[in-house]
C-alpha atoms as a PDB file:
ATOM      1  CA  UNK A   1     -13.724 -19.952   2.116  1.00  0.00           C
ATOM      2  CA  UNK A   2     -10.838 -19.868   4.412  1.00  0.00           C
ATOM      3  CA  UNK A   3     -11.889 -21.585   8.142  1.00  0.00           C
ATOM      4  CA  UNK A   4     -11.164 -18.914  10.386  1.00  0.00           C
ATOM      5  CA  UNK A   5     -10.717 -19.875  14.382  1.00  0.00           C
ATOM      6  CA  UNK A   6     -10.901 -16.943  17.069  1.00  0.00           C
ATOM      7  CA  UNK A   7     -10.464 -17.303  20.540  1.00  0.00           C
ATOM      8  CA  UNK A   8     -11.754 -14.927  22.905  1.00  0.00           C
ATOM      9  CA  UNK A   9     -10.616 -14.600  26.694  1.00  0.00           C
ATOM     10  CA  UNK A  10     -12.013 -13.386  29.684  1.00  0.00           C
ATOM     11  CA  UNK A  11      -8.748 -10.886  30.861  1.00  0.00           C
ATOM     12  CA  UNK A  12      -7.806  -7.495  29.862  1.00  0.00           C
ATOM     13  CA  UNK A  13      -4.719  -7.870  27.861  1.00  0.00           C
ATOM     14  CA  UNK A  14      -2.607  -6.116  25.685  1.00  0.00           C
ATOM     15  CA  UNK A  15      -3.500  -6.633  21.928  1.00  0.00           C
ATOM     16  CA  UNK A  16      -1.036  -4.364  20.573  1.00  0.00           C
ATOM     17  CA  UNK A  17       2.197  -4.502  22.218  1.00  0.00           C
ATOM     18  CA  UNK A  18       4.092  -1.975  19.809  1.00  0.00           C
ATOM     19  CA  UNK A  19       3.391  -0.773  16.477  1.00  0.00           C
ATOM     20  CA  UNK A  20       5.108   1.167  13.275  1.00  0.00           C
ATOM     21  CA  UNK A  21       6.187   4.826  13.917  1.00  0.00           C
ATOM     22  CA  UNK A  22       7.841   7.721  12.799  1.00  0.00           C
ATOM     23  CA  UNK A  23       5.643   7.497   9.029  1.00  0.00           C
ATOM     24  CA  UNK A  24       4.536  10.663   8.674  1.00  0.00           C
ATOM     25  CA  UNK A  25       1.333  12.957   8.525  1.00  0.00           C
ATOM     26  CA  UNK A  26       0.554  11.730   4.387  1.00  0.00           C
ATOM     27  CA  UNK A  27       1.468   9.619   2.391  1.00  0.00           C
ATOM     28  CA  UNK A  28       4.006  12.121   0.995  1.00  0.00           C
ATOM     29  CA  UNK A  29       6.272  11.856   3.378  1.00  0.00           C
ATOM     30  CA  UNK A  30       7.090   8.387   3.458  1.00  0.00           C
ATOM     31  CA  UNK A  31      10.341   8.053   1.831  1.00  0.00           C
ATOM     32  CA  UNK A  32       9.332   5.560  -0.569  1.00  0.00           C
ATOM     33  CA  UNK A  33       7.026   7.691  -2.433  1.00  0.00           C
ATOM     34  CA  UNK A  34       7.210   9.646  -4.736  1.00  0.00           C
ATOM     35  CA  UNK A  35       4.473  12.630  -5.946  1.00  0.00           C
ATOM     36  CA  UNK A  36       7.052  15.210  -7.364  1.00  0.00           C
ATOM     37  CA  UNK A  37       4.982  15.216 -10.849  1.00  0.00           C
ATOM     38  CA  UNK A  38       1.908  16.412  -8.736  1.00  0.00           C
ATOM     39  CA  UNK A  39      -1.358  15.416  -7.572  1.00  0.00           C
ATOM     40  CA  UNK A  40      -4.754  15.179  -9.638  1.00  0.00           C
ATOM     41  CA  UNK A  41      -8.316  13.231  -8.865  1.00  0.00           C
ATOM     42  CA  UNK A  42      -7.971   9.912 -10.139  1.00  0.00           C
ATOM     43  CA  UNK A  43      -4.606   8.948  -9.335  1.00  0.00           C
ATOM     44  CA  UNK A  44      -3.581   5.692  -7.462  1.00  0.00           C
ATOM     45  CA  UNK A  45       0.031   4.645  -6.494  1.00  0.00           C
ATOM     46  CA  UNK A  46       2.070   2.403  -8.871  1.00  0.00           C
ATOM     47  CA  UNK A  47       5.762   0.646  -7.480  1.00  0.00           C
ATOM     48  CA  UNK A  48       8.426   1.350  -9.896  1.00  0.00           C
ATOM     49  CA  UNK A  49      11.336  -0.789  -9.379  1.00  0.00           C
ATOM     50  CA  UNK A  50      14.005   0.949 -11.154  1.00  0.00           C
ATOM     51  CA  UNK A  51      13.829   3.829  -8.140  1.00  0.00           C
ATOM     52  CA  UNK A  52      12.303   1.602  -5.847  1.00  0.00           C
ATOM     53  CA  UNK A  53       9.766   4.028  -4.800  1.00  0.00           C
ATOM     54  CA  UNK A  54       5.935   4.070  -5.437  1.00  0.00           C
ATOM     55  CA  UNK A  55       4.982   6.936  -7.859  1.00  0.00           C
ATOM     56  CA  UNK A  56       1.658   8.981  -8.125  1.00  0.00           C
ATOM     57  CA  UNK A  57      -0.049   7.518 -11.861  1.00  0.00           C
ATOM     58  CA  UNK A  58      -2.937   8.169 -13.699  1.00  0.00           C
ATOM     59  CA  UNK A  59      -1.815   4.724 -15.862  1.00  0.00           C
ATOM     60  CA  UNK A  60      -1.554   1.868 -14.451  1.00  0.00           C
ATOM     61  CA  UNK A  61       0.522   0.163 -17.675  1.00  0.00           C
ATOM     62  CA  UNK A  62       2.877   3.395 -18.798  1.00  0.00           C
ATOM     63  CA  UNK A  63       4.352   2.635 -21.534  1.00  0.00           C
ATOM     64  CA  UNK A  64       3.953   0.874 -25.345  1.00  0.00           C
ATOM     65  CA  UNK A  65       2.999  -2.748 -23.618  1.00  0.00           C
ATOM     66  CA  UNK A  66      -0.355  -1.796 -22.112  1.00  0.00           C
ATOM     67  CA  UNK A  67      -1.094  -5.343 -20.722  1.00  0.00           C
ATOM     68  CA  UNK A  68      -2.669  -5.296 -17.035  1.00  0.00           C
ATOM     69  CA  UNK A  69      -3.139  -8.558 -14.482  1.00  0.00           C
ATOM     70  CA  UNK A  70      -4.446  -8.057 -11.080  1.00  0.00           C
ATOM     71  CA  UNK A  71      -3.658 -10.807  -8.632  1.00  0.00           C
ATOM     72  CA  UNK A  72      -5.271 -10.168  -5.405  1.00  0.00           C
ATOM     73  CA  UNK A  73      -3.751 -13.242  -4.179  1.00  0.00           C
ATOM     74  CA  UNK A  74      -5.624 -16.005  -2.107  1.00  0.00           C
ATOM     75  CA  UNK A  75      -7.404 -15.348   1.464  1.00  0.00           C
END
Protein backbone atom coordinates (compact mmCIF):
# COMPACT_ATOMS: atom_id res chain seq x y z
CA UNK A 1 0.00 0.00 0.00
CA UNK A 2 1.29 3.22 -1.26
CA UNK A 3 1.97 5.88 1.97
CA UNK A 4 -0.07 8.66 1.04
CA UNK A 5 0.73 12.28 2.87
CA UNK A 6 -2.03 15.14 2.69
CA UNK A 7 -1.72 18.39 4.00
CA UNK A 8 -4.56 20.43 4.80
CA UNK A 9 -4.49 24.36 5.38
CA UNK A 10 -6.44 26.72 7.10
CA UNK A 11 -6.94 29.50 3.88
CA UNK A 12 -9.27 29.55 1.06
CA UNK A 13 -7.21 28.88 -1.94
CA UNK A 14 -7.47 28.04 -5.34
CA UNK A 15 -7.26 24.21 -5.99
CA UNK A 16 -7.81 24.34 -9.56
CA UNK A 17 -6.12 27.06 -11.24
CA UNK A 18 -7.12 26.06 -14.95
CA UNK A 19 -8.30 22.98 -16.43
CA UNK A 20 -8.85 21.09 -20.05
CA UNK A 21 -11.45 22.73 -22.41
CA UNK A 22 -12.98 22.86 -25.57
CA UNK A 23 -13.69 18.56 -25.39
CA UNK A 24 -16.94 18.35 -26.27
CA UNK A 25 -20.55 17.36 -25.04
CA UNK A 26 -19.65 13.10 -25.59
CA UNK A 27 -17.26 11.29 -26.08
CA UNK A 28 -17.97 11.45 -29.84
CA UNK A 29 -16.72 14.44 -30.42
CA UNK A 30 -13.34 14.24 -29.28
CA UNK A 31 -11.26 13.98 -32.27
CA UNK A 32 -9.51 10.99 -31.28
CA UNK A 33 -12.41 8.77 -31.38
CA UNK A 34 -13.83 7.09 -33.46
CA UNK A 35 -17.72 5.45 -33.38
CA UNK A 36 -18.48 5.62 -37.21
CA UNK A 37 -19.35 1.66 -37.12
CA UNK A 38 -22.10 2.57 -34.49
CA UNK A 39 -23.03 2.17 -31.02
CA UNK A 40 -24.47 -1.06 -29.20
CA UNK A 41 -24.72 -2.09 -25.21
CA UNK A 42 -21.63 -3.68 -24.36
CA UNK A 43 -19.11 -1.80 -26.10
CA UNK A 44 -15.92 -0.27 -24.47
CA UNK A 45 -13.21 1.84 -26.28
CA UNK A 46 -10.09 0.10 -27.71
CA UNK A 47 -6.76 2.50 -29.05
CA UNK A 48 -5.81 1.47 -32.45
CA UNK A 49 -2.51 2.71 -33.37
CA UNK A 50 -2.48 2.45 -37.01
CA UNK A 51 -5.22 5.60 -37.03
CA UNK A 52 -4.26 6.69 -33.80
CA UNK A 53 -7.71 7.07 -32.64
CA UNK A 54 -9.71 5.00 -30.02
CA UNK A 55 -12.49 2.93 -31.75
CA UNK A 56 -15.95 1.74 -30.35
CA UNK A 57 -15.36 -2.55 -29.91
CA UNK A 58 -17.30 -5.23 -28.82
CA UNK A 59 -13.65 -7.34 -28.88
CA UNK A 60 -11.17 -6.46 -27.06
CA UNK A 61 -8.43 -8.85 -29.15
CA UNK A 62 -9.88 -8.39 -33.01
CA UNK A 63 -8.29 -10.42 -34.91
CA UNK A 64 -6.76 -14.32 -35.35
CA UNK A 65 -4.29 -13.76 -32.10
CA UNK A 66 -6.94 -13.55 -29.39
CA UNK A 67 -4.40 -13.19 -26.48
CA UNK A 68 -5.49 -10.46 -23.75
CA UNK A 69 -3.12 -8.90 -20.70
CA UNK A 70 -4.45 -6.25 -18.52
CA UNK A 71 -1.85 -4.20 -16.71
CA UNK A 72 -3.44 -1.81 -14.44
CA UNK A 73 -0.11 -0.63 -13.55
CA UNK A 74 1.13 0.03 -9.89
CA UNK A 75 -0.58 2.68 -7.35
Amino acid sequence: MANIKVRVGSQNANKVISSLSGGGDSLAQLSDVDISGGLQNGMVLVFNSTTSKFEATLELTPGATQNLNINGGSF
